[in-house]
PDB file of N, CA and C in Angstrom:
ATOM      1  N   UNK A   1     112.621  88.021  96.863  1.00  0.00           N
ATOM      2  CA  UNK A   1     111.209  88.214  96.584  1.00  0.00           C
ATOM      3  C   UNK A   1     110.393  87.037  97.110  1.00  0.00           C
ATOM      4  N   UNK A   2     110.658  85.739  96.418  1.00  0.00           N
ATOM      5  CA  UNK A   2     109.557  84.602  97.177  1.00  0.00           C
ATOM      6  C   UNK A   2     108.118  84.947  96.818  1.00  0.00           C
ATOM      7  N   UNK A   3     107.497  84.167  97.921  1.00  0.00           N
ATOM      8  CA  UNK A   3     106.398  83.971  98.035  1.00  0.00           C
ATOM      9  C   UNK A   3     105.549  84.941  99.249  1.00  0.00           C
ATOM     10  N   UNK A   4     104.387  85.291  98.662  1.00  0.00           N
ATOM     11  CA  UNK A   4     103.790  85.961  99.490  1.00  0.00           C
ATOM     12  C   UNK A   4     102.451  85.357  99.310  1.00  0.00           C
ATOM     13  N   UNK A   5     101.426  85.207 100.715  1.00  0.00           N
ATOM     14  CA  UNK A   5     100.119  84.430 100.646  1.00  0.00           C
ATOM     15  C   UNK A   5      99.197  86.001 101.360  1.00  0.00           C
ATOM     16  N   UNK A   6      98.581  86.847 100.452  1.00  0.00           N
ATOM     17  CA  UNK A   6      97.524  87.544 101.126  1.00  0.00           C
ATOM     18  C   UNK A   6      96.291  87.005 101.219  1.00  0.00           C
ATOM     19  N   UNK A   7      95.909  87.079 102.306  1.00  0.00           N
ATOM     20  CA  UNK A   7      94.776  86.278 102.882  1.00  0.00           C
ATOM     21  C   UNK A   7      93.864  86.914 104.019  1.00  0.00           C
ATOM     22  N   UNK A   8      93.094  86.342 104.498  1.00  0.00           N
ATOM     23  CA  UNK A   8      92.311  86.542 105.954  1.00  0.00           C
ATOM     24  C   UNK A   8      92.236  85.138 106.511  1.00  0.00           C
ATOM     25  N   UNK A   9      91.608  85.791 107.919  1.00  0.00           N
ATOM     26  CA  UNK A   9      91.495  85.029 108.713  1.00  0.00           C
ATOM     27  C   UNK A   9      90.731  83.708 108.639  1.00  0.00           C
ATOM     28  N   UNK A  10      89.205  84.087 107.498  1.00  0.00           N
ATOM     29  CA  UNK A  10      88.065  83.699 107.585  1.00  0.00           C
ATOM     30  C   UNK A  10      88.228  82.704 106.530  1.00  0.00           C
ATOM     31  N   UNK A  11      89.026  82.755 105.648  1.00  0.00           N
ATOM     32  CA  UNK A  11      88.881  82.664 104.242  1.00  0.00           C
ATOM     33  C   UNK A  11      89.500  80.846 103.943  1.00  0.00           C
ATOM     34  N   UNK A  12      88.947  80.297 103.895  1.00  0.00           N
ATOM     35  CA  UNK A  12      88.714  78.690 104.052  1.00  0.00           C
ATOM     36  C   UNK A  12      90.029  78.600 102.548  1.00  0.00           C
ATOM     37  N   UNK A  13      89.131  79.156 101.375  1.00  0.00           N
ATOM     38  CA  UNK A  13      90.548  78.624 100.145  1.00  0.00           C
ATOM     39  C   UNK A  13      92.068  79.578 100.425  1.00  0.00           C
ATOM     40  N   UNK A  14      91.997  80.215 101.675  1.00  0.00           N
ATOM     41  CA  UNK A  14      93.523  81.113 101.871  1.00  0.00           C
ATOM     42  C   UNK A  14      93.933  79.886 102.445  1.00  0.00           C
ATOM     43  N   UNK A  15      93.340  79.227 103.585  1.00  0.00           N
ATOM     44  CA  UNK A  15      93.594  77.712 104.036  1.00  0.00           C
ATOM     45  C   UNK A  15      94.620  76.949 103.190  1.00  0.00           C
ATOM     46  N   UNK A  16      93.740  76.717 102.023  1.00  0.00           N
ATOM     47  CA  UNK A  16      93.869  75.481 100.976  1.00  0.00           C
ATOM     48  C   UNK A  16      95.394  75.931 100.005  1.00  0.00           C
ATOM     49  N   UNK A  17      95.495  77.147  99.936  1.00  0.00           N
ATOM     50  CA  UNK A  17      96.457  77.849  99.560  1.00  0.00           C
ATOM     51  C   UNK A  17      97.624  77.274 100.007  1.00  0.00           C
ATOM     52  N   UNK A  18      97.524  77.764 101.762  1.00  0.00           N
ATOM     53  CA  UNK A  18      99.075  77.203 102.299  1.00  0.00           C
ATOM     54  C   UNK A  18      98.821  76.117 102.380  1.00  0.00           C
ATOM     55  N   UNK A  19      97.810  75.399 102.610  1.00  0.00           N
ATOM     56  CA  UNK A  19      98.465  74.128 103.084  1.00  0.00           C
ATOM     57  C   UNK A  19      98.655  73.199 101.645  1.00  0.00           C
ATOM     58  N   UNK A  20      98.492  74.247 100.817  1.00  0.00           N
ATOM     59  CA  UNK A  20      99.414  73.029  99.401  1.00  0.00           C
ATOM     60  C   UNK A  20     100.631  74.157  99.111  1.00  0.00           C
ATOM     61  N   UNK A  21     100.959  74.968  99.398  1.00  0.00           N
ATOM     62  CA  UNK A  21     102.629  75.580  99.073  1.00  0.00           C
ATOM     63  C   UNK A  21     103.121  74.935 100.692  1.00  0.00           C
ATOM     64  N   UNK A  22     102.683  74.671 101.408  1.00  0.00           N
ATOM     65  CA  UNK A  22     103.285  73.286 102.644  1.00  0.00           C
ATOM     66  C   UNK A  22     103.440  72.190 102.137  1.00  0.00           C
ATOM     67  N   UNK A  23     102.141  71.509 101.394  1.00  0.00           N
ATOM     68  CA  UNK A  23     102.719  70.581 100.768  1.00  0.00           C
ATOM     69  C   UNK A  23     103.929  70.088 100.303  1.00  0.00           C
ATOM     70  N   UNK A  24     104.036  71.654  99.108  1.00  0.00           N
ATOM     71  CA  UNK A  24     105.334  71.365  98.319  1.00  0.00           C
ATOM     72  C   UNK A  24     106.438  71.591  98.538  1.00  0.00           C
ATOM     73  N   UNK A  25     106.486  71.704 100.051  1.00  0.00           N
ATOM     74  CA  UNK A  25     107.958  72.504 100.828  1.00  0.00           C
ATOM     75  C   UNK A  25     108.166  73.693 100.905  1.00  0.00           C
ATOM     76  N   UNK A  26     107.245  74.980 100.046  1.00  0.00           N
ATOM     77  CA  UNK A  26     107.730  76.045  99.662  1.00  0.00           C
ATOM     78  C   UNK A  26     107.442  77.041 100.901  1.00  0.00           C
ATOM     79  N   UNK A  27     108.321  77.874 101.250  1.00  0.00           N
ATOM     80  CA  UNK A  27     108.465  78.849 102.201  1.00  0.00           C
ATOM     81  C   UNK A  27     107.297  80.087 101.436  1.00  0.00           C
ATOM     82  N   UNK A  28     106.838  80.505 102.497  1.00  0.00           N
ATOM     83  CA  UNK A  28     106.077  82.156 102.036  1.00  0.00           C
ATOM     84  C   UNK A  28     105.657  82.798 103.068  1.00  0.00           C
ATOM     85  N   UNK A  29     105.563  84.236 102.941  1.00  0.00           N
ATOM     86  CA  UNK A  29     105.401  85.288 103.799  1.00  0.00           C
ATOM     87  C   UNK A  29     103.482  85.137 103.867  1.00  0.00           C
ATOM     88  N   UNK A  30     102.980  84.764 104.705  1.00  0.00           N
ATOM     89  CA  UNK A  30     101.421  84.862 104.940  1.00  0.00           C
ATOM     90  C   UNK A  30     100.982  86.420 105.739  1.00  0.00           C
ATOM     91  N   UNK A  31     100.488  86.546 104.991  1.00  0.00           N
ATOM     92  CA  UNK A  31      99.925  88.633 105.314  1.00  0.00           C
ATOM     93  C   UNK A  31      98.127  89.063 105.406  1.00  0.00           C
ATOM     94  N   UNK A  32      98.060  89.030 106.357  1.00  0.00           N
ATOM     95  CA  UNK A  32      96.328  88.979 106.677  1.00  0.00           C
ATOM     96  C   UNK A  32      96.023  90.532 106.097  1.00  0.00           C
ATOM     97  N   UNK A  33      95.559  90.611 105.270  1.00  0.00           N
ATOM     98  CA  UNK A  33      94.764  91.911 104.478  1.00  0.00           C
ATOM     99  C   UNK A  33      93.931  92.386 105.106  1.00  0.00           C
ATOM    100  N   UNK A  34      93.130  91.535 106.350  1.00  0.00           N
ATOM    101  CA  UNK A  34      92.149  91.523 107.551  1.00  0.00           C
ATOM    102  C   UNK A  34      92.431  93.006 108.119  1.00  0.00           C
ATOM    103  N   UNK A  35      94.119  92.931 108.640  1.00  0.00           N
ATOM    104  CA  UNK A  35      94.652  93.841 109.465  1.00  0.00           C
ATOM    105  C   UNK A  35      95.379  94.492 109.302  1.00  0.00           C
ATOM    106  N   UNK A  36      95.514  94.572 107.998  1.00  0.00           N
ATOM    107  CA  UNK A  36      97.050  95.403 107.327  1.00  0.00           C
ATOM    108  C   UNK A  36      96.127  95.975 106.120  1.00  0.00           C
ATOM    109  N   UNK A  37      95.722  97.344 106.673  1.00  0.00           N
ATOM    110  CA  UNK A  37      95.306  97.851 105.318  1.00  0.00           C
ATOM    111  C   UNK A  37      96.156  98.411 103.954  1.00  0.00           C
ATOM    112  N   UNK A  38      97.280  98.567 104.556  1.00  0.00           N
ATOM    113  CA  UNK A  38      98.531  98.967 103.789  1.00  0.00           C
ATOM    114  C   UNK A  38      98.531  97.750 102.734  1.00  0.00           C
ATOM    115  N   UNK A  39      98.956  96.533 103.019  1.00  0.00           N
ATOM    116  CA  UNK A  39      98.623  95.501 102.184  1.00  0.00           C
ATOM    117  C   UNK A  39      97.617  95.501 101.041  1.00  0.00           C
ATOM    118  N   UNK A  40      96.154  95.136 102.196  1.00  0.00           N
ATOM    119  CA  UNK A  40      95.578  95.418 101.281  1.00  0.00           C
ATOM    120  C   UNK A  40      95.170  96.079  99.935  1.00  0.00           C
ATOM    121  N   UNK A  41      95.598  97.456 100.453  1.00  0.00           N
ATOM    122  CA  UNK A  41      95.382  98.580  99.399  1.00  0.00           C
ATOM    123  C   UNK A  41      96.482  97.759  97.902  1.00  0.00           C
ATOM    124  N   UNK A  42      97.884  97.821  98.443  1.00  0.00           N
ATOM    125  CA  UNK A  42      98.698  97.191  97.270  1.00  0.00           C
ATOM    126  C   UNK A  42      98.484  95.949  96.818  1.00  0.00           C
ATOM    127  N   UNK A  43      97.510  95.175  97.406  1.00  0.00           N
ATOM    128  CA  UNK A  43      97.379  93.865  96.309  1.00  0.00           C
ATOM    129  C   UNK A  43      96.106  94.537  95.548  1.00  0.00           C
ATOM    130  N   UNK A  44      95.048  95.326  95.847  1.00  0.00           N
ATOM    131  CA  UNK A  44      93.956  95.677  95.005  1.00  0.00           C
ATOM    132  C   UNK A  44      94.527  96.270  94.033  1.00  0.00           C
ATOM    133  N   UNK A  45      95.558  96.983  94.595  1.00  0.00           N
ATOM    134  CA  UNK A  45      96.482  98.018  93.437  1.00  0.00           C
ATOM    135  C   UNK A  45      96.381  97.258  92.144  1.00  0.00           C
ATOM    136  N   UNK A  46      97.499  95.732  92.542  1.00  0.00           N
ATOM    137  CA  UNK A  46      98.227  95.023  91.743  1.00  0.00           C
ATOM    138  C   UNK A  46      97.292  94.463  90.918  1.00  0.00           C
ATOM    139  N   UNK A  47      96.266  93.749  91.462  1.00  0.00           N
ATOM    140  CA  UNK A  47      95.428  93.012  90.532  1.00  0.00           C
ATOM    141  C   UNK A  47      94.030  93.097  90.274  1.00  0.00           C
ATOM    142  N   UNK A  48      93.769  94.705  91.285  1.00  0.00           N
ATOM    143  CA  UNK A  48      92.219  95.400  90.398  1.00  0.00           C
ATOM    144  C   UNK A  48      91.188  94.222  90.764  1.00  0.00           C
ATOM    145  N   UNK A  49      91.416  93.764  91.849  1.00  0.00           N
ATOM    146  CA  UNK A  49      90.509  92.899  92.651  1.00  0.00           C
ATOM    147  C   UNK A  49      90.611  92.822  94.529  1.00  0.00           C
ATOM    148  N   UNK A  50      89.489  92.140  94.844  1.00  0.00           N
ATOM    149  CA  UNK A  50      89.586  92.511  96.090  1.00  0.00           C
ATOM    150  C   UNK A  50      89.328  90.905  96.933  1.00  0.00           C
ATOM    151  N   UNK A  51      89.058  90.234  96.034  1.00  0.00           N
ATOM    152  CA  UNK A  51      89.596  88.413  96.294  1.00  0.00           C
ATOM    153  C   UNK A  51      90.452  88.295  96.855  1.00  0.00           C
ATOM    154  N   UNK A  52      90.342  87.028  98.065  1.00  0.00           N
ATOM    155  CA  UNK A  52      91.424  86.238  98.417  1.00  0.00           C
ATOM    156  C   UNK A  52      91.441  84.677  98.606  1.00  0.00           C
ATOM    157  N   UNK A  53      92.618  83.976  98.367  1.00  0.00           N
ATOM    158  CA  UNK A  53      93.936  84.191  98.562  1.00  0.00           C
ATOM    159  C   UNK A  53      94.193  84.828  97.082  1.00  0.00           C
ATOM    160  N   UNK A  54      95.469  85.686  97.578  1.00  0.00           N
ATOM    161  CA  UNK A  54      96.087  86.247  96.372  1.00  0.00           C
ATOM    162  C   UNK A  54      97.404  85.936  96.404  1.00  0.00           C
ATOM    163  N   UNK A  55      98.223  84.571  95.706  1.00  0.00           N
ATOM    164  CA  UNK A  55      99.404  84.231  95.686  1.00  0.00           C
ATOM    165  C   UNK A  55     100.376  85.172  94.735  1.00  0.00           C
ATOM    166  N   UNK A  56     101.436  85.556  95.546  1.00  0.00           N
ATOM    167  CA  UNK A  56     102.230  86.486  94.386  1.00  0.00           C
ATOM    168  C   UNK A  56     103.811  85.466  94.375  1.00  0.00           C
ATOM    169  N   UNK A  57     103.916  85.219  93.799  1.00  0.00           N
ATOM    170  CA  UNK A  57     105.442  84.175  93.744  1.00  0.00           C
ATOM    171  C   UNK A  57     106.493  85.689  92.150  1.00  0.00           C
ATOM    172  N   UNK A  58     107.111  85.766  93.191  1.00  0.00           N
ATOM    173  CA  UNK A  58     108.279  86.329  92.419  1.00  0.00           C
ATOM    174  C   UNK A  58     107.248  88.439  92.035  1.00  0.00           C
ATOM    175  N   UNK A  59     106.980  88.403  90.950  1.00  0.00           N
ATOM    176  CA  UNK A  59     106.185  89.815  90.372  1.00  0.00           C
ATOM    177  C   UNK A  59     104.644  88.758  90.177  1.00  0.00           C
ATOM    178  N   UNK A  60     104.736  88.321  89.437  1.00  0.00           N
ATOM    179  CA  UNK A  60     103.378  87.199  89.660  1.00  0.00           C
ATOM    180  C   UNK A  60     102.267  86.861  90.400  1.00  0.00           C
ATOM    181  N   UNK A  61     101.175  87.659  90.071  1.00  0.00           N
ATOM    182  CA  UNK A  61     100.008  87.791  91.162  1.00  0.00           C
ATOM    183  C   UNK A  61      99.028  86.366  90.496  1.00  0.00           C
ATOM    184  N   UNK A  62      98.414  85.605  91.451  1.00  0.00           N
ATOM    185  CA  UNK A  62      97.652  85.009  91.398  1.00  0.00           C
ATOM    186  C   UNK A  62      96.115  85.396  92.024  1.00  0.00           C
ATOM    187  N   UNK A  63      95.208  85.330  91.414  1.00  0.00           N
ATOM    188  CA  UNK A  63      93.835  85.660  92.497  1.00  0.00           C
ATOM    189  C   UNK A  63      92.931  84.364  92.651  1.00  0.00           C
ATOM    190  N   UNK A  64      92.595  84.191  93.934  1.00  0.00           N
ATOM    191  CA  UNK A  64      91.843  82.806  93.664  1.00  0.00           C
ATOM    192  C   UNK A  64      93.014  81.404  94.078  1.00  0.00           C
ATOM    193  N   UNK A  65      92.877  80.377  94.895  1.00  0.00           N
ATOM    194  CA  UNK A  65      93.566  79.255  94.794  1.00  0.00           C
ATOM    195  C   UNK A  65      93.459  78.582  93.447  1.00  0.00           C
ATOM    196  N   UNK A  66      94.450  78.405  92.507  1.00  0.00           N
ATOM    197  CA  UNK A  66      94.115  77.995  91.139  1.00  0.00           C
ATOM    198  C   UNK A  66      95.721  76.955  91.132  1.00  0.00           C
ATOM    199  N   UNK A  67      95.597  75.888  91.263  1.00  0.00           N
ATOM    200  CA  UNK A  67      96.430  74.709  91.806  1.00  0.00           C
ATOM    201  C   UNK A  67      97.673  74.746  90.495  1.00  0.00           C
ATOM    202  N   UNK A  68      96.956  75.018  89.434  1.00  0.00           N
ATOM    203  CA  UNK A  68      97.798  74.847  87.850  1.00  0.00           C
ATOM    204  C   UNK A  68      98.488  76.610  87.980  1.00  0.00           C
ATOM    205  N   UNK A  69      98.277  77.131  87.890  1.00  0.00           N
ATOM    206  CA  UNK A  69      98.416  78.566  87.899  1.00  0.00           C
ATOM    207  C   UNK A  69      99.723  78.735  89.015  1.00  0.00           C
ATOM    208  N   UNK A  70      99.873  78.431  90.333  1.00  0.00           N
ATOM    209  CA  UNK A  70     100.482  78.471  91.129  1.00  0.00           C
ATOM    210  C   UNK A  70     101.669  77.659  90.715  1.00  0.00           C
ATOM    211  N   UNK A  71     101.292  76.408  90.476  1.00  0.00           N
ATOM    212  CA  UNK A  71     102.925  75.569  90.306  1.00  0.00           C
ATOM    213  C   UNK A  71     103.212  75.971  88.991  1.00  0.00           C
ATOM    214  N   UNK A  72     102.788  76.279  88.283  1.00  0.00           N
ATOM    215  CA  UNK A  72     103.439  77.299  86.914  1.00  0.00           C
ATOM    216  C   UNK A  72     104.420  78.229  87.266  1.00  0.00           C
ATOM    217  N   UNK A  73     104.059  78.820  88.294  1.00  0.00           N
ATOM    218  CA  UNK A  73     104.512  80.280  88.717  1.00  0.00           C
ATOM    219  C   UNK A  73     105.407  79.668  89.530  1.00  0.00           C
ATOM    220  N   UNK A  74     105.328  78.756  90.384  1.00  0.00           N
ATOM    221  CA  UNK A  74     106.527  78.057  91.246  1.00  0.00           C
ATOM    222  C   UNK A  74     107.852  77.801  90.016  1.00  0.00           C
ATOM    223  N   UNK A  75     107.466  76.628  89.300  1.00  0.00           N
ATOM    224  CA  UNK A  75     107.925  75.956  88.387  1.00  0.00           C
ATOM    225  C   UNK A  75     109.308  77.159  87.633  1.00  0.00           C
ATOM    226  N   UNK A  76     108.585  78.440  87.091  1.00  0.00           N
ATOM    227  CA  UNK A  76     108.810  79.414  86.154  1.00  0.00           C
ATOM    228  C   UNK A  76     110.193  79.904  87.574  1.00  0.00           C
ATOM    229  N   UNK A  77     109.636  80.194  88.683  1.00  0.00           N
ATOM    230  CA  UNK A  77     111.016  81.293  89.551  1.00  0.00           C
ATOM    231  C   UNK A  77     111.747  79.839  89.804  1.00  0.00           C
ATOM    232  N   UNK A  78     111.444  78.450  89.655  1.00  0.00           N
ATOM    233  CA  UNK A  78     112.403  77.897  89.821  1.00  0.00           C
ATOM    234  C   UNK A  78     112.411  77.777  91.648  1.00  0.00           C
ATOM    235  N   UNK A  79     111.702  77.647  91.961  1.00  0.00           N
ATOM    236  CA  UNK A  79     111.104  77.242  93.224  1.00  0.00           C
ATOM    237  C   UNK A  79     110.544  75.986  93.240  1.00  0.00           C
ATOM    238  N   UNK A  80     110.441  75.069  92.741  1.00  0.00           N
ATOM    239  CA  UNK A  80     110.186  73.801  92.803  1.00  0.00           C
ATOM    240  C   UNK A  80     110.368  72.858  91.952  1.00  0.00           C
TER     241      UNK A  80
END
């Protein structure tokens, strides 16, 4: 499962996203919602929003870069 970063192109905190799961060494699948409407559709599914970045680590959706929220969710699958 891992990490997955849905994002766009445009989106400055999808930026800020990876480049702190880079920070922390952590590997993740980055998926532009831009161009993959298939995506898209299943993260709105998941979390009834249409925000990005949307970090999903393990079943675990995140919406929003939220720095505490994320290494929780790292911390919890035991990813860091």
């Amino acid at each position: 499962m891992g990490v997955v970063v849905y994002s766009t192109k445009s989106c400055p905190w999808c930026v800020k996203a990876k480049d702190y799961l880079d920070s922390l060494k952590v590997s993740y699948e980055s998926i532009d919602v831009g161009s993959n409407r298939d995506a898209a559709r299943e993260v709105v599914e998941k979390t009834r929003q249409q925000g990005v970045p949307v970090v999903k680590v393990e079943d675990n959706y995140i919406v929003g870069f939220d720095k505490g929220k994320i290494q929780s969710a790292l911390q919890e699958a035991g990813l860091i």
